[in-house]
N, C-alpha and C. Protein backbone atom coordinates (compact mmCIF):
# COMPACT_ATOMS: atom_id res chain seq x y z
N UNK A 1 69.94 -12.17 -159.48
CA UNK A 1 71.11 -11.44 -159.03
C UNK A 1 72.33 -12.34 -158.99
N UNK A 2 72.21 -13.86 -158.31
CA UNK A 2 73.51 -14.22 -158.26
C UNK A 2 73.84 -14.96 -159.75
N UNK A 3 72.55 -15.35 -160.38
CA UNK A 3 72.91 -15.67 -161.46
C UNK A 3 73.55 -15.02 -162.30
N UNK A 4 73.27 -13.82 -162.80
CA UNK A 4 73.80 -13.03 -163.69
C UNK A 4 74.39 -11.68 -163.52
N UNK A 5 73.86 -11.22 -162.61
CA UNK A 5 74.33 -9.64 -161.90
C UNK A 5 75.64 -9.52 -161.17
N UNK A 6 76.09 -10.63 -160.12
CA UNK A 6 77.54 -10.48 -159.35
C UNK A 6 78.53 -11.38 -160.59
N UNK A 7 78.18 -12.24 -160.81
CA UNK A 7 79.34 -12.16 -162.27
C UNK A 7 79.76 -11.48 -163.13
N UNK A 8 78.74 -10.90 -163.45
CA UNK A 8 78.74 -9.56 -164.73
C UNK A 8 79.61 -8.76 -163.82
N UNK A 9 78.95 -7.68 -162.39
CA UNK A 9 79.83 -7.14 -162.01
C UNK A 9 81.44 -7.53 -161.60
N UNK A 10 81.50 -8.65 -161.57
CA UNK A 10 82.68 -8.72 -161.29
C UNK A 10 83.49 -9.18 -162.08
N UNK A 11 83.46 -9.05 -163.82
CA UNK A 11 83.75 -9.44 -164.87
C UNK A 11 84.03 -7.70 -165.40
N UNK A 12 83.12 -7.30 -164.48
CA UNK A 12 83.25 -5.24 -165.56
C UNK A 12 84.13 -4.76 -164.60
N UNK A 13 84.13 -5.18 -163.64
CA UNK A 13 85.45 -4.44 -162.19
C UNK A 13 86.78 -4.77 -162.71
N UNK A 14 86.95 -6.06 -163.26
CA UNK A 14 88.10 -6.50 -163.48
C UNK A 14 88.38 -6.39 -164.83
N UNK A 15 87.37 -6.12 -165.77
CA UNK A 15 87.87 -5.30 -167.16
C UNK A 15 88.54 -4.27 -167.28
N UNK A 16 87.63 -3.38 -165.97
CA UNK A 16 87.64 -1.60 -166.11
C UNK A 16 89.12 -1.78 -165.62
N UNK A 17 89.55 -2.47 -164.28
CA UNK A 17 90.87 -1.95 -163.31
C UNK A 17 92.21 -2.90 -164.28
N UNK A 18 91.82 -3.99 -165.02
CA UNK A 18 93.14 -4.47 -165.65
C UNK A 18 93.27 -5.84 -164.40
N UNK A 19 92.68 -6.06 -163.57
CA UNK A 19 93.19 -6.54 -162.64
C UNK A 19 92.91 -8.22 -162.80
N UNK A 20 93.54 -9.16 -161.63
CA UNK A 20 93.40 -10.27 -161.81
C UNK A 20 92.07 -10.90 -160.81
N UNK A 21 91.99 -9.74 -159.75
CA UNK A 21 91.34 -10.65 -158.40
C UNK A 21 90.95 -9.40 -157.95
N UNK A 22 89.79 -9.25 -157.21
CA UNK A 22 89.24 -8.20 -156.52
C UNK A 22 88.56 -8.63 -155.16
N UNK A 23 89.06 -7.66 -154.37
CA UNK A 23 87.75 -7.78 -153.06
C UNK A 23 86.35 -7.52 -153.12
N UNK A 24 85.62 -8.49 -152.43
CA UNK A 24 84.50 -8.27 -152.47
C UNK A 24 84.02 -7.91 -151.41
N UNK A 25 82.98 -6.51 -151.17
CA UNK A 25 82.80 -6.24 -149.45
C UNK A 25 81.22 -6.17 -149.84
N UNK A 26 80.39 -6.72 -148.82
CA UNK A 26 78.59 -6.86 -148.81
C UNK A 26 78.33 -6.95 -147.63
N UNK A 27 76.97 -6.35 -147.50
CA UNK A 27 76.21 -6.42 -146.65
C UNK A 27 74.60 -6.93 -146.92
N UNK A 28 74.34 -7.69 -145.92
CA UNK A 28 72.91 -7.91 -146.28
C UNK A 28 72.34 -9.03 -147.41
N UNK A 29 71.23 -8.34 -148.05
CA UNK A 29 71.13 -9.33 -149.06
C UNK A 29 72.37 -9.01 -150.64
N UNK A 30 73.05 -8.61 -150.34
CA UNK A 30 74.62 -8.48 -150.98
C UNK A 30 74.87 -9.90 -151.19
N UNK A 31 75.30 -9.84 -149.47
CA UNK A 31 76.07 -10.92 -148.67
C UNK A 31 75.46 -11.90 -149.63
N UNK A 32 74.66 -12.56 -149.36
CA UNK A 32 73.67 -13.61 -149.97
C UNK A 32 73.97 -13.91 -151.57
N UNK A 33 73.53 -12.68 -151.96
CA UNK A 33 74.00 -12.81 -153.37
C UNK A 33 75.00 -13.56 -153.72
N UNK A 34 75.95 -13.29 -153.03
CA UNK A 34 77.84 -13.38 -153.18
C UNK A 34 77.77 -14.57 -153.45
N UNK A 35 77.40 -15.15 -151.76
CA UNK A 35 77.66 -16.46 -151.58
C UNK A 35 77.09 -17.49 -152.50
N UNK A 36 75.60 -17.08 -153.16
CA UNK A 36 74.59 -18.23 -153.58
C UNK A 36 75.36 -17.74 -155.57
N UNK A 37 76.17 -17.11 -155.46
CA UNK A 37 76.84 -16.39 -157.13
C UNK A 37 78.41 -17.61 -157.10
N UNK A 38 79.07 -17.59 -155.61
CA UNK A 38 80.22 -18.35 -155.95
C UNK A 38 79.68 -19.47 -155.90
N UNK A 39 78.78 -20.09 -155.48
CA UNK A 39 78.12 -21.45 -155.34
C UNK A 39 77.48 -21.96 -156.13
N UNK A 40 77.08 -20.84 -157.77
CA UNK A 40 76.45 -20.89 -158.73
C UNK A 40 77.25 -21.31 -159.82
N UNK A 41 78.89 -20.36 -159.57
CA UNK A 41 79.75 -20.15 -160.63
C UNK A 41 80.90 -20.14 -159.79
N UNK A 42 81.47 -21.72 -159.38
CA UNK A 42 82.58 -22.19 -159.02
C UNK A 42 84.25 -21.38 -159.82
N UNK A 43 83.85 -20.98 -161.10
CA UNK A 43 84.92 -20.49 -161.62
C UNK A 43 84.98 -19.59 -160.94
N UNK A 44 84.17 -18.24 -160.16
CA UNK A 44 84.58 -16.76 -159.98
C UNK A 44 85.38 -16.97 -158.57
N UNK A 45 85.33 -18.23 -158.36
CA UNK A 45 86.30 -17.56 -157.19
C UNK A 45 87.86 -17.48 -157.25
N UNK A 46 88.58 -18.19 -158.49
CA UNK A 46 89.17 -17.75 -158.97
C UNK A 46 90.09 -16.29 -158.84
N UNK A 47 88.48 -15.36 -159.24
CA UNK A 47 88.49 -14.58 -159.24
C UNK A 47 88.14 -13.16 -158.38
N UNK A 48 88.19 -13.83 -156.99
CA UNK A 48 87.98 -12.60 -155.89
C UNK A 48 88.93 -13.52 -154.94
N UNK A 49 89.83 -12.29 -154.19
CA UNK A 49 90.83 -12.50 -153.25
C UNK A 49 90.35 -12.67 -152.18
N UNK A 50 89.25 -11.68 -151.49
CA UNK A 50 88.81 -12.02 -150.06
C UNK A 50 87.24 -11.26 -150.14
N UNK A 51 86.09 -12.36 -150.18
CA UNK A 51 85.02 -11.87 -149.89
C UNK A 51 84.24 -11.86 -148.60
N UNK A 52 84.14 -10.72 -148.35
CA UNK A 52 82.93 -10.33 -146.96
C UNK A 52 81.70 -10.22 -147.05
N UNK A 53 81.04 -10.44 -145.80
CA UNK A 53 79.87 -10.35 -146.56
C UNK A 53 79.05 -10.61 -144.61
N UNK A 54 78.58 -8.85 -144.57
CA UNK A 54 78.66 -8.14 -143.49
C UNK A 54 76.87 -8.10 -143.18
N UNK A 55 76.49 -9.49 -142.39
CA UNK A 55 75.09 -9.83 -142.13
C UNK A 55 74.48 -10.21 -143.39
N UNK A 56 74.67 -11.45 -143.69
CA UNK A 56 74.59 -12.09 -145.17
C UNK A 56 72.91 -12.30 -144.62
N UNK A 57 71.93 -12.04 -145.27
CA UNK A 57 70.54 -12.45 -144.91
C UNK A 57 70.22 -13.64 -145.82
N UNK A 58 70.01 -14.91 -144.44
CA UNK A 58 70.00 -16.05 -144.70
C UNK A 58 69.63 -16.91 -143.37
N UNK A 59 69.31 -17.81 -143.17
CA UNK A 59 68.59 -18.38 -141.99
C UNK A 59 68.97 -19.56 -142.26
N UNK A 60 69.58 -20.88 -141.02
CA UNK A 60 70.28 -21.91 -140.68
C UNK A 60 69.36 -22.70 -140.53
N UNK A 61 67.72 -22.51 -139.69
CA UNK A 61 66.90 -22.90 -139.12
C UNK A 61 66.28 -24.23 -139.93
N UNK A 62 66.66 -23.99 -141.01
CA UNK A 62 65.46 -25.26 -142.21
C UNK A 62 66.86 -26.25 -142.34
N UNK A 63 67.96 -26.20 -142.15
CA UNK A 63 68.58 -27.01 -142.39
C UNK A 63 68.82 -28.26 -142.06
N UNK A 64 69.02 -29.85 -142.44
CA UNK A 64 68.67 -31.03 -142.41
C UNK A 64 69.52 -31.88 -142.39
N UNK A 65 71.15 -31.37 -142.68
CA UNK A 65 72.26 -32.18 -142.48
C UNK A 65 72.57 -31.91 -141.58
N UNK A 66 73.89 -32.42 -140.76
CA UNK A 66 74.48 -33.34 -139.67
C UNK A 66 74.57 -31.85 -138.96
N UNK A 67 75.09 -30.72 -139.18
CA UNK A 67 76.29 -29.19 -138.67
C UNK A 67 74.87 -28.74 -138.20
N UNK A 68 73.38 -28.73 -139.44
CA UNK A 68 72.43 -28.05 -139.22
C UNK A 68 71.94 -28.29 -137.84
N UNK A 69 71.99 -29.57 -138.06
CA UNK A 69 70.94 -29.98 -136.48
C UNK A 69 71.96 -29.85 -135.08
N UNK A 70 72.79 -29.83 -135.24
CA UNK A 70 74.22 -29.81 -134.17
C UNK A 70 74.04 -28.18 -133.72
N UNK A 71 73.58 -27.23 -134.61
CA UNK A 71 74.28 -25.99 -134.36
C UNK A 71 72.71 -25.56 -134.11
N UNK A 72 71.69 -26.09 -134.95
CA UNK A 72 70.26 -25.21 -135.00
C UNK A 72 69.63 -24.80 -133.71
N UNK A 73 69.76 -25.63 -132.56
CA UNK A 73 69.65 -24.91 -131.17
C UNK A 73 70.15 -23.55 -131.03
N UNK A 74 71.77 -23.53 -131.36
CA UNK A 74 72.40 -22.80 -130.60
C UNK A 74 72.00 -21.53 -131.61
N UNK A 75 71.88 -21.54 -132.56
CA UNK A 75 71.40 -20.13 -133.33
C UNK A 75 69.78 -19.86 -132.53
N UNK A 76 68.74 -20.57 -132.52
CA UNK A 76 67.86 -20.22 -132.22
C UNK A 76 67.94 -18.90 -130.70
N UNK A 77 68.77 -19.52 -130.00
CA UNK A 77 69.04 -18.61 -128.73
C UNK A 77 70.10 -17.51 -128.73
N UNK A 78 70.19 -17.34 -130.12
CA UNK A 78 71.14 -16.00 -130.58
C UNK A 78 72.89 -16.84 -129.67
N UNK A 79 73.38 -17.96 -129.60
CA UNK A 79 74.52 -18.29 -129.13
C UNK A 79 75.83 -18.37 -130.29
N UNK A 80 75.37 -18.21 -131.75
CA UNK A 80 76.46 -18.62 -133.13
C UNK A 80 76.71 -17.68 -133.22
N UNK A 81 77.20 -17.08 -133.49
CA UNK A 81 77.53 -15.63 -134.71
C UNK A 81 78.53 -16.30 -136.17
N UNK A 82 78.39 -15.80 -137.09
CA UNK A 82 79.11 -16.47 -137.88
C UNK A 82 79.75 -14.96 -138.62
N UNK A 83 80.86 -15.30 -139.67
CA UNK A 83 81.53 -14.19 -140.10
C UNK A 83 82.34 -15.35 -141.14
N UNK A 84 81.01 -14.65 -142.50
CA UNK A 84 81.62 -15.39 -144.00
C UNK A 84 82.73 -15.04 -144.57
């Protein structure tokens, strides 16, 4: 999906409308997509003005750098909320 599916779509959105930049709105494993698609393909962001991405399903818990271990408590006890 993020490999090839949210680029494509967002290569046919911006064919079909003429346009330069589009919003992106997600939920869920959307969300996910999005993020692990601009992180795949540094060029598309370029090409989206403001992406959301509304309960991105993804988990903090395995993480091993410096923010991970600083913050991984405070998610465990539902204390983070985040908003991509």
């Amino acid at each position: 999906m993020a490999e090839y599916d949210v680029p494509a779509t967002i290569d046919y959105v911006l064919d079909t409308t003429e346009s330069n930049k589009l919003q992106y709105i997600s939920h869920s494993v959307g969300g996910k997509n999005f993020i692990a698609a601009m992180s795949l393909h540094p060029e598309y962001n370029e090409k989206v003005g403001i992406g959301i991405t509304m309960g991105p399903a993804g988990f903090m818990s395995h993480m091993f750098n410096g923010i991970g271990r600083l913050i991984n408590p405070l998610l465990r006890q539902g204390q983070v909320w985040f908003l991509f």
